[in-house]
N, C-alpha and C. Protein backbone atom coordinates (compact mmCIF):
# COMPACT_ATOMS: atom_id res chain seq x y z
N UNK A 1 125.03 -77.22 -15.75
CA UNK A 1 124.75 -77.96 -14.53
C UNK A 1 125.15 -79.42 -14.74
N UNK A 2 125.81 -79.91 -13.89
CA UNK A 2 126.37 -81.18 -13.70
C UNK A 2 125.33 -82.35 -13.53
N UNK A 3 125.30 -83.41 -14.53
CA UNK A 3 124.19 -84.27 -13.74
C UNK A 3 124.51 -85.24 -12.55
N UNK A 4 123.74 -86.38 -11.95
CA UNK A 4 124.09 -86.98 -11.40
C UNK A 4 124.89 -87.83 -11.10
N UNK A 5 124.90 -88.41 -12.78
CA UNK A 5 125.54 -89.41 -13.23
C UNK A 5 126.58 -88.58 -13.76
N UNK A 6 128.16 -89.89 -14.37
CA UNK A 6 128.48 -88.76 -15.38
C UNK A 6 128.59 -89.25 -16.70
N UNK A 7 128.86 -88.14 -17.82
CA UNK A 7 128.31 -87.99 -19.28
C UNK A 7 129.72 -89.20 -19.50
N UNK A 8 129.26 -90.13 -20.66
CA UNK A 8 130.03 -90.39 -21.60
C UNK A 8 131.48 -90.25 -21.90
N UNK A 9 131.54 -88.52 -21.66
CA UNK A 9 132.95 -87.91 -22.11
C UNK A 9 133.50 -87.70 -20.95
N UNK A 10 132.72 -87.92 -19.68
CA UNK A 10 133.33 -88.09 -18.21
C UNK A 10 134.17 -88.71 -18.25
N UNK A 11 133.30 -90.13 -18.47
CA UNK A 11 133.74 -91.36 -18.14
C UNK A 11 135.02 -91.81 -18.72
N UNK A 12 134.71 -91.26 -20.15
CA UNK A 12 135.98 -91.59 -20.76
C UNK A 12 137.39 -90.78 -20.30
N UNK A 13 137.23 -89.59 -19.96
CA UNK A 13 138.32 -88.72 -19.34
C UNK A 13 139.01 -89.03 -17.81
N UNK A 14 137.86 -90.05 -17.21
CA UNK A 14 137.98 -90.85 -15.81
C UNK A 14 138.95 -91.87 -15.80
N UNK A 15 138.82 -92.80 -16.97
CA UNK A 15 139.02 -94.16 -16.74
C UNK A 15 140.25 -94.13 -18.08
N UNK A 16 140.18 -93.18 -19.13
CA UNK A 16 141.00 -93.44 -20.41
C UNK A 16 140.87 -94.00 -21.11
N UNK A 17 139.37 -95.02 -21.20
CA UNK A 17 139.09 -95.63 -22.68
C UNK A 17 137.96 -95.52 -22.84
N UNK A 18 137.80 -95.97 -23.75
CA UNK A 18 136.23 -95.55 -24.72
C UNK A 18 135.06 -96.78 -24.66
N UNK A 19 136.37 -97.90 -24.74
CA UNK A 19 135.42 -98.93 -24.51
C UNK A 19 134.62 -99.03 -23.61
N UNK A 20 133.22 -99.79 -23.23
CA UNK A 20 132.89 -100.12 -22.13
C UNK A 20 133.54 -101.18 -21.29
N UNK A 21 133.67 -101.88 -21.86
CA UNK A 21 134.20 -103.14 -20.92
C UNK A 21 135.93 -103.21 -20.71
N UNK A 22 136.38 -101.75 -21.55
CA UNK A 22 137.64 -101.47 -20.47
C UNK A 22 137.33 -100.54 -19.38
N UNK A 23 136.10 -99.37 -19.83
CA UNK A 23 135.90 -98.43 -18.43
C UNK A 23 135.07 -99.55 -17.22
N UNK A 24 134.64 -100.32 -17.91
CA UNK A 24 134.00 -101.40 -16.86
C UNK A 24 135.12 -102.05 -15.41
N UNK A 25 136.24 -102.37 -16.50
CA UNK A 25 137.25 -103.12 -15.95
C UNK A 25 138.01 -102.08 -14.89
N UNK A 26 138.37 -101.08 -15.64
CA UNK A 26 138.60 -99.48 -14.88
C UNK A 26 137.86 -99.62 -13.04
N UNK A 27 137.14 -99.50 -13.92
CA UNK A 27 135.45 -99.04 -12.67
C UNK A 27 135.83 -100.32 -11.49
N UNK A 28 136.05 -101.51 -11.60
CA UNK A 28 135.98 -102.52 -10.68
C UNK A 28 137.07 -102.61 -9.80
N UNK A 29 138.44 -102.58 -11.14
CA UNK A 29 139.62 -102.61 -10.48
C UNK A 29 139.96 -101.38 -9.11
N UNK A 30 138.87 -100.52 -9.19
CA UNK A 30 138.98 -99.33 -7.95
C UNK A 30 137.74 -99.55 -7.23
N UNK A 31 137.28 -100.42 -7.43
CA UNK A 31 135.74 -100.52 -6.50
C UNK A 31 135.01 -99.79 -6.87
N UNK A 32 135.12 -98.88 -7.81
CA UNK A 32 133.91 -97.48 -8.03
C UNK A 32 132.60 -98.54 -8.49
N UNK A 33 131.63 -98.35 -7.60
CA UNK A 33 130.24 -99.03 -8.07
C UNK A 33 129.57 -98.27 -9.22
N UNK A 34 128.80 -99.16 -10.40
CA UNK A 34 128.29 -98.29 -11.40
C UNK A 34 127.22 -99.75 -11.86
N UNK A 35 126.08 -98.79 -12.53
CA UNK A 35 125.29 -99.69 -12.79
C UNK A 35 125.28 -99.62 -14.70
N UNK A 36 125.28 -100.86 -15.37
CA UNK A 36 124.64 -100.34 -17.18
C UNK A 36 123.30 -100.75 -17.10
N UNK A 37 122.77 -99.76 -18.14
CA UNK A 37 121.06 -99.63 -18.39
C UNK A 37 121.44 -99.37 -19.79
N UNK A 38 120.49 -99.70 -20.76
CA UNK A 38 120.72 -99.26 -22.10
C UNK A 38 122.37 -99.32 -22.61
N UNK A 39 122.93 -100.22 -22.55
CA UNK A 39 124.37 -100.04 -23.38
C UNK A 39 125.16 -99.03 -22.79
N UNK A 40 124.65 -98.35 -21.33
CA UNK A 40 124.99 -97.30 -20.77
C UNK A 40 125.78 -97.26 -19.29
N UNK A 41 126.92 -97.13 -19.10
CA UNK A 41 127.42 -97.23 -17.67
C UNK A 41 126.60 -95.99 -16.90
N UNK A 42 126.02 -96.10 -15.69
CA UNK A 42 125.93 -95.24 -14.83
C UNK A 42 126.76 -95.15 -14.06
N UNK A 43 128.06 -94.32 -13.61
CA UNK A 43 129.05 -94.38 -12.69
C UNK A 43 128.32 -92.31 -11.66
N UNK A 44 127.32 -93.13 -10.20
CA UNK A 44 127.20 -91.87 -9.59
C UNK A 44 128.18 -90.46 -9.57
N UNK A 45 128.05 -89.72 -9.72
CA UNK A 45 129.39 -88.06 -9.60
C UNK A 45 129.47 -88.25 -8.10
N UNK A 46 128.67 -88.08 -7.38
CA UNK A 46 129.58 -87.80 -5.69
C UNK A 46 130.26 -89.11 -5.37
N UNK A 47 130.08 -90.79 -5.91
CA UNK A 47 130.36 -92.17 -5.31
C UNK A 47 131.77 -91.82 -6.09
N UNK A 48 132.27 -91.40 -7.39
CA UNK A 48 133.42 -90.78 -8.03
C UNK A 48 134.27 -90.40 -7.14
N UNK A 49 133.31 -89.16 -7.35
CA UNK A 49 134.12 -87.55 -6.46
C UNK A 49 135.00 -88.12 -4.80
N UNK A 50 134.10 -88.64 -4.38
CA UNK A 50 134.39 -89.68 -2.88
C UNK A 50 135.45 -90.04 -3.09
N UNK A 51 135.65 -91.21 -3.55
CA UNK A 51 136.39 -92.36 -4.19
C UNK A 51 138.14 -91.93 -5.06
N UNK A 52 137.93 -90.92 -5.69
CA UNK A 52 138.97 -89.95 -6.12
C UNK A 52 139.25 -89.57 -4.86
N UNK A 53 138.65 -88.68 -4.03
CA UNK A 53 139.36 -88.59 -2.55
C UNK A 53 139.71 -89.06 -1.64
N UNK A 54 139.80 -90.44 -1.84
CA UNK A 54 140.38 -91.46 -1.02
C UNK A 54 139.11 -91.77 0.35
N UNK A 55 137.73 -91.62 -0.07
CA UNK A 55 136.47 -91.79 1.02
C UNK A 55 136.32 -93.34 0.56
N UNK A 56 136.36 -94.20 1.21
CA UNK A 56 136.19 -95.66 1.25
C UNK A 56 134.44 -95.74 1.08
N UNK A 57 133.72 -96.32 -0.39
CA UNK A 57 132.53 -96.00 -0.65
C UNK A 57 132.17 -97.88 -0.42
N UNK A 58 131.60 -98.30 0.83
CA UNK A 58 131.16 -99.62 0.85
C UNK A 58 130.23 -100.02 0.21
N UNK A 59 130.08 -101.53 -0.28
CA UNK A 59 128.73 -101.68 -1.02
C UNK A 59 127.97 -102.55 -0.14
N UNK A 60 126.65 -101.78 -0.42
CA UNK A 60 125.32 -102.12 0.47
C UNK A 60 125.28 -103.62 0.58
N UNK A 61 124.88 -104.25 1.69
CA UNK A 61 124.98 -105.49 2.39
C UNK A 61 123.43 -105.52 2.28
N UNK A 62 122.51 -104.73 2.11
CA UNK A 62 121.16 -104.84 2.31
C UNK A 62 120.40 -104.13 3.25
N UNK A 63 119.27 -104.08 3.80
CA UNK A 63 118.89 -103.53 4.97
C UNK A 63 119.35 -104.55 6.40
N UNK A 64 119.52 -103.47 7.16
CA UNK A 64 119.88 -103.64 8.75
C UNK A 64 118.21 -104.49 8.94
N UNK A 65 118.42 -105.36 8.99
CA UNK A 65 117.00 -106.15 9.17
C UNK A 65 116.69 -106.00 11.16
N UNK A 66 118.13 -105.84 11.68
CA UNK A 66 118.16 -106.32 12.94
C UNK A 66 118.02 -105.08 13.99
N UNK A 67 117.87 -104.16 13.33
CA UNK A 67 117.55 -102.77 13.33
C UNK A 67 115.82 -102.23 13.21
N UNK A 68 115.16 -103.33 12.60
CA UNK A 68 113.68 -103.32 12.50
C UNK A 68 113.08 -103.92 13.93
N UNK A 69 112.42 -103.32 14.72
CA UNK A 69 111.64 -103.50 15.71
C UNK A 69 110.50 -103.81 15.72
């Protein structure tokens, strides 16, 4: 079973390096959003999967405040 995130050996098979701060550089130069925790990139599988398919993945502006009644 696939997790959410993806593994390590994803990432590296995604982007082509091992380093972080070249898969980092990877990750930006395409907009793919990813968060590090622990020395750890989180790059989401469906924000990927999207993004590989040419789905334009925007980054959150915040809540619609103007939308609250």
């Amino acid at each position: 079973m696939s997790g959410i995130v993806l593994s390590p050996d994803e990432l590296l098979d995604l982007t082509g390096f091992k380093q972080p701060a070249k898969q980092r550089a990877w990750l930006d130069e395409r907009r793919i959003p990813y968060r590090c925790e622990g020395g750890r990139i989180l790059a989401s599988r469906i924000t990927v999967e999207r993004r590989l398919c040419g789905v334009d993945v925007p980054k959150s502006r915040g809540p619609n405040l103007a939308a609250v009644s």
